[in-house]
C-alpha atoms as a PDB file:
ATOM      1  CA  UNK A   1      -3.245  13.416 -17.526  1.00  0.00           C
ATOM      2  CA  UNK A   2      -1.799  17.366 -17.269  1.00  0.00           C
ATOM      3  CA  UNK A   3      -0.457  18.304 -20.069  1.00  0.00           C
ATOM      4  CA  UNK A   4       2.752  19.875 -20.234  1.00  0.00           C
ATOM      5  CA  UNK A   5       2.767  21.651 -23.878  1.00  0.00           C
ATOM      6  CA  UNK A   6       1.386  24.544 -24.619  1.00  0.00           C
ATOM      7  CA  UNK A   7      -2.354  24.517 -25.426  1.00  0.00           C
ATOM      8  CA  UNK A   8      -1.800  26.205 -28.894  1.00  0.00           C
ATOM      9  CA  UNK A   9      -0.307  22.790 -30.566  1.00  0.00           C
ATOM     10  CA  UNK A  10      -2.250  21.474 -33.426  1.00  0.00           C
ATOM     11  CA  UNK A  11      -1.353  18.162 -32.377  1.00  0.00           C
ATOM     12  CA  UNK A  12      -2.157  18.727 -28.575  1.00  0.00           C
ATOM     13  CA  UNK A  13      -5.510  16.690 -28.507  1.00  0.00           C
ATOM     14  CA  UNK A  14      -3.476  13.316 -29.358  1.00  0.00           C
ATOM     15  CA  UNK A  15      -1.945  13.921 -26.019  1.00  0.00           C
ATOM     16  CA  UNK A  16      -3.617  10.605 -24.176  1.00  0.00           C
ATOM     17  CA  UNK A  17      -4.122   8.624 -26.644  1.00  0.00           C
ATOM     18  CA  UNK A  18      -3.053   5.420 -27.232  1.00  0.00           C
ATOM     19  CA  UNK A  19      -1.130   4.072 -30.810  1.00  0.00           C
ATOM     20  CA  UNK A  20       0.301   0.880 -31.923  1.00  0.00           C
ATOM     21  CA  UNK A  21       3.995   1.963 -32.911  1.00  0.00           C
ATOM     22  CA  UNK A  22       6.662  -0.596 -33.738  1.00  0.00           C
ATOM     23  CA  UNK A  23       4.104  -3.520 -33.513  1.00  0.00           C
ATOM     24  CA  UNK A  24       3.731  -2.722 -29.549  1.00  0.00           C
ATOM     25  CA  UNK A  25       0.912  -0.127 -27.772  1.00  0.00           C
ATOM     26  CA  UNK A  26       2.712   2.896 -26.413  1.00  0.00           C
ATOM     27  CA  UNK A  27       0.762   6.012 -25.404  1.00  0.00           C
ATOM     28  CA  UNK A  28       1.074   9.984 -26.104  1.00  0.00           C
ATOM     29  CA  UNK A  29       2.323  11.813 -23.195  1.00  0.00           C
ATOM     30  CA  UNK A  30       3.723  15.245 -24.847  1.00  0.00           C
ATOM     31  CA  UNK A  31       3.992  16.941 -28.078  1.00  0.00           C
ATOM     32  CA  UNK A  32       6.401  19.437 -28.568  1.00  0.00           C
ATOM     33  CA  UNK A  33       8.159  21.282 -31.782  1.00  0.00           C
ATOM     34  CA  UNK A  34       7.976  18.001 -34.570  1.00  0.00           C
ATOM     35  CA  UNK A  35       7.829  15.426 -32.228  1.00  0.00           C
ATOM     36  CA  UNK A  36       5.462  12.908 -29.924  1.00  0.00           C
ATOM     37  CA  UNK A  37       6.610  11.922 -26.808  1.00  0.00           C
ATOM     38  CA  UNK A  38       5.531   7.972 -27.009  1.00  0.00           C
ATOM     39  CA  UNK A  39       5.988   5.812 -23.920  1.00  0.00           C
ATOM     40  CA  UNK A  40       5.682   2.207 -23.872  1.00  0.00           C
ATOM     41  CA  UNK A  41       2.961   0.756 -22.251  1.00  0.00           C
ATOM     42  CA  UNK A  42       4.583  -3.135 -21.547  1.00  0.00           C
ATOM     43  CA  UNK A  43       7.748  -1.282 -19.645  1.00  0.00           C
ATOM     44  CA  UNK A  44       7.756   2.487 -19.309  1.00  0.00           C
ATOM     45  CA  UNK A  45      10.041   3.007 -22.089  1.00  0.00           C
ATOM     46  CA  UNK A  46       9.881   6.252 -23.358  1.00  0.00           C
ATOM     47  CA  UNK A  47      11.033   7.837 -27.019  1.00  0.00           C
ATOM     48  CA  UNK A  48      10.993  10.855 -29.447  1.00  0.00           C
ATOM     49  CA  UNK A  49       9.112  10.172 -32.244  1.00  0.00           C
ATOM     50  CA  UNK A  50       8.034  12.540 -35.356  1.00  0.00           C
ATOM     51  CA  UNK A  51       4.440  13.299 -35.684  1.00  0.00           C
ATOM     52  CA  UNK A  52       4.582  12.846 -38.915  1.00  0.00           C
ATOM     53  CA  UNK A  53       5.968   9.275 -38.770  1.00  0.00           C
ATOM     54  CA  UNK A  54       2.958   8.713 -35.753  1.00  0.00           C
ATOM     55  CA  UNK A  55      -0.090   9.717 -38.045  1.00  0.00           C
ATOM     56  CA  UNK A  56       1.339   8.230 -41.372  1.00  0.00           C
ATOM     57  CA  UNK A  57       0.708   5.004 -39.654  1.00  0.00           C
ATOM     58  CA  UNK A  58      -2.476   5.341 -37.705  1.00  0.00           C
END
């Protein structure tokens, strides 16, 4: 997966990965300022997310 953020994120290595948010699997695809970039994995569905709100529930 290329990564589109800039390297120097402290959150860039959770880019890839896969969480369970809103009781459904979605996957990492960005990080950028405060926020994940979560896509759905069932449909493509794609959202802006806090980090914080992310790794609170992992």
């Amino acid at each position: 997966m290329r990564r589109i953020t800039n390297p120097k994120h402290p959150n860039v290595d959770q880019v890839g990965t896969d969480v369970e948010w809103e009781g459904e699997l979605h996957r990492i695809t960005d990080v950028g300022g405060g926020c994940f970039k979560l896509v759905r994995l069932r449909d493509g569905y794609g959202q802006n997310v806090e980090i914080y709100k992310v790794n609170r529930h992992r």
